[in-house]
Protein backbone atom coordinates (compact mmCIF):
# COMPACT_ATOMS: atom_id res chain seq x y z
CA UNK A 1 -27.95 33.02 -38.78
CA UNK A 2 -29.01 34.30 -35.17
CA UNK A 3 -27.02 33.13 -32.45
CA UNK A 4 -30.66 31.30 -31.11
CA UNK A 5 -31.28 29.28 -33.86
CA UNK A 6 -29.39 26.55 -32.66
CA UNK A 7 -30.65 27.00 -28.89
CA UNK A 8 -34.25 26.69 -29.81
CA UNK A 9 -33.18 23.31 -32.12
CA UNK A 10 -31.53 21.72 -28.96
CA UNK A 11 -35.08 23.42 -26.89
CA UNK A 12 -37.40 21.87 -29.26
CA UNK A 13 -35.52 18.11 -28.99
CA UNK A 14 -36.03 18.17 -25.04
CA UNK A 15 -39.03 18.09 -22.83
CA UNK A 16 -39.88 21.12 -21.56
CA UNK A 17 -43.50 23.00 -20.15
CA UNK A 18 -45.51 24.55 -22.35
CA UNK A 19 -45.73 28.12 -22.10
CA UNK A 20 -48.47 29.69 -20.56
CA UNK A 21 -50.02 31.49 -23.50
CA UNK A 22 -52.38 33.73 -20.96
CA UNK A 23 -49.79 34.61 -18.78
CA UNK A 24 -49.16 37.99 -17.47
CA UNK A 25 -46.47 39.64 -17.08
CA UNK A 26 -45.90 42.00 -13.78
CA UNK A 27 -44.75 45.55 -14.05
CA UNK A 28 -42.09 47.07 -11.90
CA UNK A 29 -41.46 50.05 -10.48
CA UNK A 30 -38.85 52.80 -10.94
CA UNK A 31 -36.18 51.17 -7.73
CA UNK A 32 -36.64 47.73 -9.46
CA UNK A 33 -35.52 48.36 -12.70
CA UNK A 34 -32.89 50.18 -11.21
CA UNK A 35 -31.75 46.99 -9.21
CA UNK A 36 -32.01 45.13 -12.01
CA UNK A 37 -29.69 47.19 -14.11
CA UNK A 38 -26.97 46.47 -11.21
CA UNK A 39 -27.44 42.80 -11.73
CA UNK A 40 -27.05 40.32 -15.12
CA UNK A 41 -30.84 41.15 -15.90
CA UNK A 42 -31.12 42.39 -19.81
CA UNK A 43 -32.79 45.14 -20.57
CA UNK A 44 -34.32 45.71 -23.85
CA UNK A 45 -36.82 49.10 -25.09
CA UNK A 46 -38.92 48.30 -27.28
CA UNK A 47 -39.58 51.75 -28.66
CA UNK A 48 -38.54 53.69 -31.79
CA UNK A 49 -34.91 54.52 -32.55
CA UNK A 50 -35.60 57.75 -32.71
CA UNK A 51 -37.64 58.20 -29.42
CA UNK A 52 -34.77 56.13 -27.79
CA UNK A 53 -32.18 58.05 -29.37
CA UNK A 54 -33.75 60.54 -27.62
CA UNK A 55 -33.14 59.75 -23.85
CA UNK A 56 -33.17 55.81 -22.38
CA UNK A 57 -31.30 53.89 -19.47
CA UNK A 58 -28.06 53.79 -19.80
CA UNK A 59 -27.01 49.93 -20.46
CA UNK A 60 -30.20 49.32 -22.40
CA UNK A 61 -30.69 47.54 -26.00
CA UNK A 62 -33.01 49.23 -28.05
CA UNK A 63 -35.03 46.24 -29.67
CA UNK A 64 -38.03 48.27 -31.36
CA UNK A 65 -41.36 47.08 -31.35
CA UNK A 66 -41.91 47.93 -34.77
CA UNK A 67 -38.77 45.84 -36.41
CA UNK A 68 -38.14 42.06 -36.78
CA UNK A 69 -38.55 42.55 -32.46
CA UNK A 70 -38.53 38.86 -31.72
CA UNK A 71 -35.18 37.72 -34.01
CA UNK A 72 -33.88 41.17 -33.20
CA UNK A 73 -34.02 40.16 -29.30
CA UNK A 74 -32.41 36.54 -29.87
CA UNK A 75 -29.36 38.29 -31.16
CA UNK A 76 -28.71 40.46 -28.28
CA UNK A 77 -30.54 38.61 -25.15
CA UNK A 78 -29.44 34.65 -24.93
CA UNK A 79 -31.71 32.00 -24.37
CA UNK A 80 -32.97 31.87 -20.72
CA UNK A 81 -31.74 35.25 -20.20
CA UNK A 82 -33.64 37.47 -17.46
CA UNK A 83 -35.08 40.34 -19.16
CA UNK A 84 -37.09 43.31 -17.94
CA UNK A 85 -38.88 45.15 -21.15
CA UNK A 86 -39.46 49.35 -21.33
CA UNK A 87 -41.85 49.49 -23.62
CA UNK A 88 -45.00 52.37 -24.59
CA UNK A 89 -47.91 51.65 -22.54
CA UNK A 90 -50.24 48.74 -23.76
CA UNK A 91 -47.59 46.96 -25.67
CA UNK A 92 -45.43 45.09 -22.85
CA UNK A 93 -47.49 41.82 -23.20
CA UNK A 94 -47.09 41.34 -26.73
CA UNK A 95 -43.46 42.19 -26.95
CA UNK A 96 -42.55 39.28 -24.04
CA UNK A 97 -44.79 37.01 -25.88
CA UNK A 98 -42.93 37.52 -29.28
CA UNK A 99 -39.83 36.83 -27.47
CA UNK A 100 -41.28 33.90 -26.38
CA UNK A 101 -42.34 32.34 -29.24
CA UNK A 102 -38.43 32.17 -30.41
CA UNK A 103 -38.05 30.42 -27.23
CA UNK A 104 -36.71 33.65 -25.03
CA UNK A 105 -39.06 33.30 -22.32
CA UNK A 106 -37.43 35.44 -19.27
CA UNK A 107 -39.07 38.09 -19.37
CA UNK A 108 -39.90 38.72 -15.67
CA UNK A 109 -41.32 42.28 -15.79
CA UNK A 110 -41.94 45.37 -17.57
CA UNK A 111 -41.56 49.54 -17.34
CA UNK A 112 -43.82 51.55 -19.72
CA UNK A 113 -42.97 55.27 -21.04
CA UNK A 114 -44.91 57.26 -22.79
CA UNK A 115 -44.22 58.97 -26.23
CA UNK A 116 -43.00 61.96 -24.36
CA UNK A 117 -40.20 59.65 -22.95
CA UNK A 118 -40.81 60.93 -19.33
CA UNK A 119 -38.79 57.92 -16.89
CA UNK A 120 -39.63 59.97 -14.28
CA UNK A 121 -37.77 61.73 -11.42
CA UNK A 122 -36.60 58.60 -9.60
CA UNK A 123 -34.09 57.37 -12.98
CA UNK A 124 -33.67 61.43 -14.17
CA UNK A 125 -29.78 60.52 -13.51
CA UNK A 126 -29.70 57.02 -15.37
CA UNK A 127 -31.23 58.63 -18.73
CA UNK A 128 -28.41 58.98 -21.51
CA UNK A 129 -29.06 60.71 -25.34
CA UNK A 130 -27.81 58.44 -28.00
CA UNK A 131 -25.06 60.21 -30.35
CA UNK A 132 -26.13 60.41 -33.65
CA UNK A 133 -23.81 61.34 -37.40
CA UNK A 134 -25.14 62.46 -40.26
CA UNK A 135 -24.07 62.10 -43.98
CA UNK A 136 -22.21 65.16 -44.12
CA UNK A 137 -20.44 64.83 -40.95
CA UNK A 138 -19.48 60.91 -41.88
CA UNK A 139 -18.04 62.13 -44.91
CA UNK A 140 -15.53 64.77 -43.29
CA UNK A 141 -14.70 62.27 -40.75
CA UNK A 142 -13.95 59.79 -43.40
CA UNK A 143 -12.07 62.48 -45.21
CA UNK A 144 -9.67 62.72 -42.48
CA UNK A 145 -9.66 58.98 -41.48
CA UNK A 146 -10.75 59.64 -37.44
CA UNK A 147 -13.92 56.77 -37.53
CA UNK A 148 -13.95 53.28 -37.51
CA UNK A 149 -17.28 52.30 -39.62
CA UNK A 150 -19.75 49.52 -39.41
CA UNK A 151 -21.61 47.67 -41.73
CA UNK A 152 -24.06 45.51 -40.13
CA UNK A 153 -26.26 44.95 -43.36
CA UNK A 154 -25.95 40.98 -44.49
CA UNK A 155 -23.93 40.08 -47.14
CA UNK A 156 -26.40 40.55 -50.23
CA UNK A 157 -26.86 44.05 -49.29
CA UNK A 158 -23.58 45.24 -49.46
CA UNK A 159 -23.93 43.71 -53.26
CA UNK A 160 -25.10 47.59 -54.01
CA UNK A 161 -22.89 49.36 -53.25
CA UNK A 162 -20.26 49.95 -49.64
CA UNK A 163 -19.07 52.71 -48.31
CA UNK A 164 -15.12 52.81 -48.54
CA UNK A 165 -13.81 50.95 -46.09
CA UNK A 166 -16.46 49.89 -43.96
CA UNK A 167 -15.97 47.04 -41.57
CA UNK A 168 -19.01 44.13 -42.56
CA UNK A 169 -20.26 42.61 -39.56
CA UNK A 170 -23.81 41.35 -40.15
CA UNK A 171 -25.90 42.16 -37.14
CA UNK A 172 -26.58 38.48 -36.02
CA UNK A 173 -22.53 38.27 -35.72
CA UNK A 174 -21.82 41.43 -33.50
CA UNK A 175 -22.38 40.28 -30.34
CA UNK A 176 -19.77 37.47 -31.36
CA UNK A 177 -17.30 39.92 -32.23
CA UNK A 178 -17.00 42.20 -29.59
CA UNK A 179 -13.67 41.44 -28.69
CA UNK A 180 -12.28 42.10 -32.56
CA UNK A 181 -13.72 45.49 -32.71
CA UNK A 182 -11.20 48.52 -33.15
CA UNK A 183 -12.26 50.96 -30.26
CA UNK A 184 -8.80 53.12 -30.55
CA UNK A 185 -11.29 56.11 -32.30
CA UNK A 186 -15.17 56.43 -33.08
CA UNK A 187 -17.00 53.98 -33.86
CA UNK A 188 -20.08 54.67 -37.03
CA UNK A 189 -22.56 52.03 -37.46
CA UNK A 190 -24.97 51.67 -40.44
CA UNK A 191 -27.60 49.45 -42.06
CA UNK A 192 -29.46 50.44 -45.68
CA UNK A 193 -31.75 53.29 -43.60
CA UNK A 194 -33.94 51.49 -40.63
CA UNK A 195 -33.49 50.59 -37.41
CA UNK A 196 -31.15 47.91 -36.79
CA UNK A 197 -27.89 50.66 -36.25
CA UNK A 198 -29.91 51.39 -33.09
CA UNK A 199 -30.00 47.84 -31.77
CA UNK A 200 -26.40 47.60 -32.82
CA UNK A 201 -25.18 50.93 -30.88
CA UNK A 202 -26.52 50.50 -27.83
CA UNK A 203 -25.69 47.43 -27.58
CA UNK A 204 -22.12 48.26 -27.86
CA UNK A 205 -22.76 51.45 -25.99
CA UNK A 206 -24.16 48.90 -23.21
CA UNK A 207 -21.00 46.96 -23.30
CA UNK A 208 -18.93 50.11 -22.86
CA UNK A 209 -17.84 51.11 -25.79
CA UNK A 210 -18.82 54.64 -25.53
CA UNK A 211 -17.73 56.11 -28.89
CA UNK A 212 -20.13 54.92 -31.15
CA UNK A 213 -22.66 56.36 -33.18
CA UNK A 214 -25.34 55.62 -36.04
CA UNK A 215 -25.25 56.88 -39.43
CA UNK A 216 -28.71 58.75 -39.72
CA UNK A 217 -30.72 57.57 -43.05
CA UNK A 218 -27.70 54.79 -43.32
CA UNK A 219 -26.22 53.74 -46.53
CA UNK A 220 -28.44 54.67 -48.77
CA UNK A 221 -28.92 58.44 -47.72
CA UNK A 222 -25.04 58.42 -48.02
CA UNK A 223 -25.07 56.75 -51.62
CA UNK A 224 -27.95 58.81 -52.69
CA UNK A 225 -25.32 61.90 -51.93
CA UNK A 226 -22.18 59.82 -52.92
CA UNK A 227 -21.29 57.57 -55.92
CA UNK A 228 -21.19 53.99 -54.76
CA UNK A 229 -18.14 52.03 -54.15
C-alpha cells in the first residue's frame, strides 16, 4: 500500500480548502529550478524512461506521465511536499492536477523539455545519463556474483517466476527501506518490463546511491532468455 494512503485518510477527516480546480500553475525558469534543486523542493519528470534515461537533472525522480503518474508520485514525493514538475510541453497542468487529486498538492511550478531533451545551456552541467544493463550483461554479472538485484514487482508477480536471488522490495516500500539496502557493489533494479525500474533508480540515484542501474525489458525479457526460478 502507498506510503499516502494513510495521509490522504487523516486529509479527508479534517477541514481543509477545496482545491482550486482552474488553477494554474506558473512556470520557472532555468536559475529557479536550479535553486530549487539546492533546497528540499522535489523534483519529479514526468517523461518517458527512456527519454529520461537519456539525459535529466541530476537528483530528479522520473515519475512518467504515461504510468500510474499520480500513485507513482505519492510513493516518492510526501504529502505537502514542494514539488517543481519537468514535463513535455502542454502536459505540466494535468500532471500537478493528478497529483492533486491523491491529495499531493505542492506543486509550485513547472519546466517543459521537448522530445529532443534540450535543458538548455544554462543546466548543460546538471544533466546526467541514466546507466542502463541488459539481459546479457545481468547474467555475467550474476555469474560472477558482483550485483546486488532488485525486485520491485508486488508480491503476486514474483508468483511467475524470480530471478535467483533477487532482493523483493515492492516499489511502494523502497523509499522505506533505504537504509537496509546493500550498496557495498551495483545495484540492478527490475519490474516485469515497464517503467517503474526508472522511478525506482533515480530515486535511489537521487538519494546518492550512485551504482544502480535498470534491467532493460525487466524480468520477463530475462525469463524469456532464461528458465524461471
Amino acid at each position: 500500500m502507498p506510503g499516502y494512503f494513510a495521509a490522504d485518510v487523516a486529509l479527508n477527516k479534517s477541514v481543509r480548502p477545496l482545491l482550486d480546480r482552474h488553477r494554474r500553475i506558473p512556470a520557472v525558469t532555468a536559475a529557479q529550478l536550479r535553486t530549487e534543486l539546492g533546497t528540499c523542493t522535489r523534483v519529479l519528470d514526468a517523461r518517458t524512461p527512456d527519454d529520461f534515461a537519456a539525459g535529466h537533472v541530476k537528483g530528479s525522480i522520473n515519475v512518467g506521465f504515461d504510468g500510474r503518474s499520480a500513485e507513482t508520485g505519492g510513493m516518492v514525493a510526501d504529502i505537502g511536499e514542494k514539488i517543481i514538475l519537468i514535463t513535455y510541453p502542454g502536459q505540466e497542468q494535468d500532471a500537478a492536477m493528478r497529483l492533486a487529486r491523491i491529495g499531493s498538492d505542492g506543486v509550485s511550478g513547472y519546466f517543459t523539455v521537448d522530445t529532443d531533451g534540450d535543458f538548455g545551456a544554462e543546466l548543460v552541467d546538471l544533466i546526467e545519463v541514466a546507466p542502463r544493463t541488459t539481459v546479457g550483461e545481468l547474467d555475467h554479472l550474476l555469474a560472477v556474483d558482483a550485483i546486488t538485484v532488485i525486485d520491485i514487482r508486488n508480491p503476486g508477480e514474483r508468483e511467475f517466476g524470480i530471478i535467483p536471488g533477487a532482493l523483493p522490495i515492492p516499489l511502494a516500500q523502497l523509499r522505506s527501506r533505504l537504509a537496509a539496502l546493500p550498496t557495498d557493489r551495483p545495484i540492478v533494479v527490475h519490474c516485469a518490463g515497464g517503467w517503474r525500474p526508472s522511478v525506482a533508480v533515480s530515486l535511489l540515484r537521487a538519494q546518492g546511491i550512485e551504482q544502480v542501474s535498470d534491467l532493460v525489458g525487466g524480468y520477463n525479457e530475462w525469463a524469456a532468455r532464461t528458465p524461471a526460478a
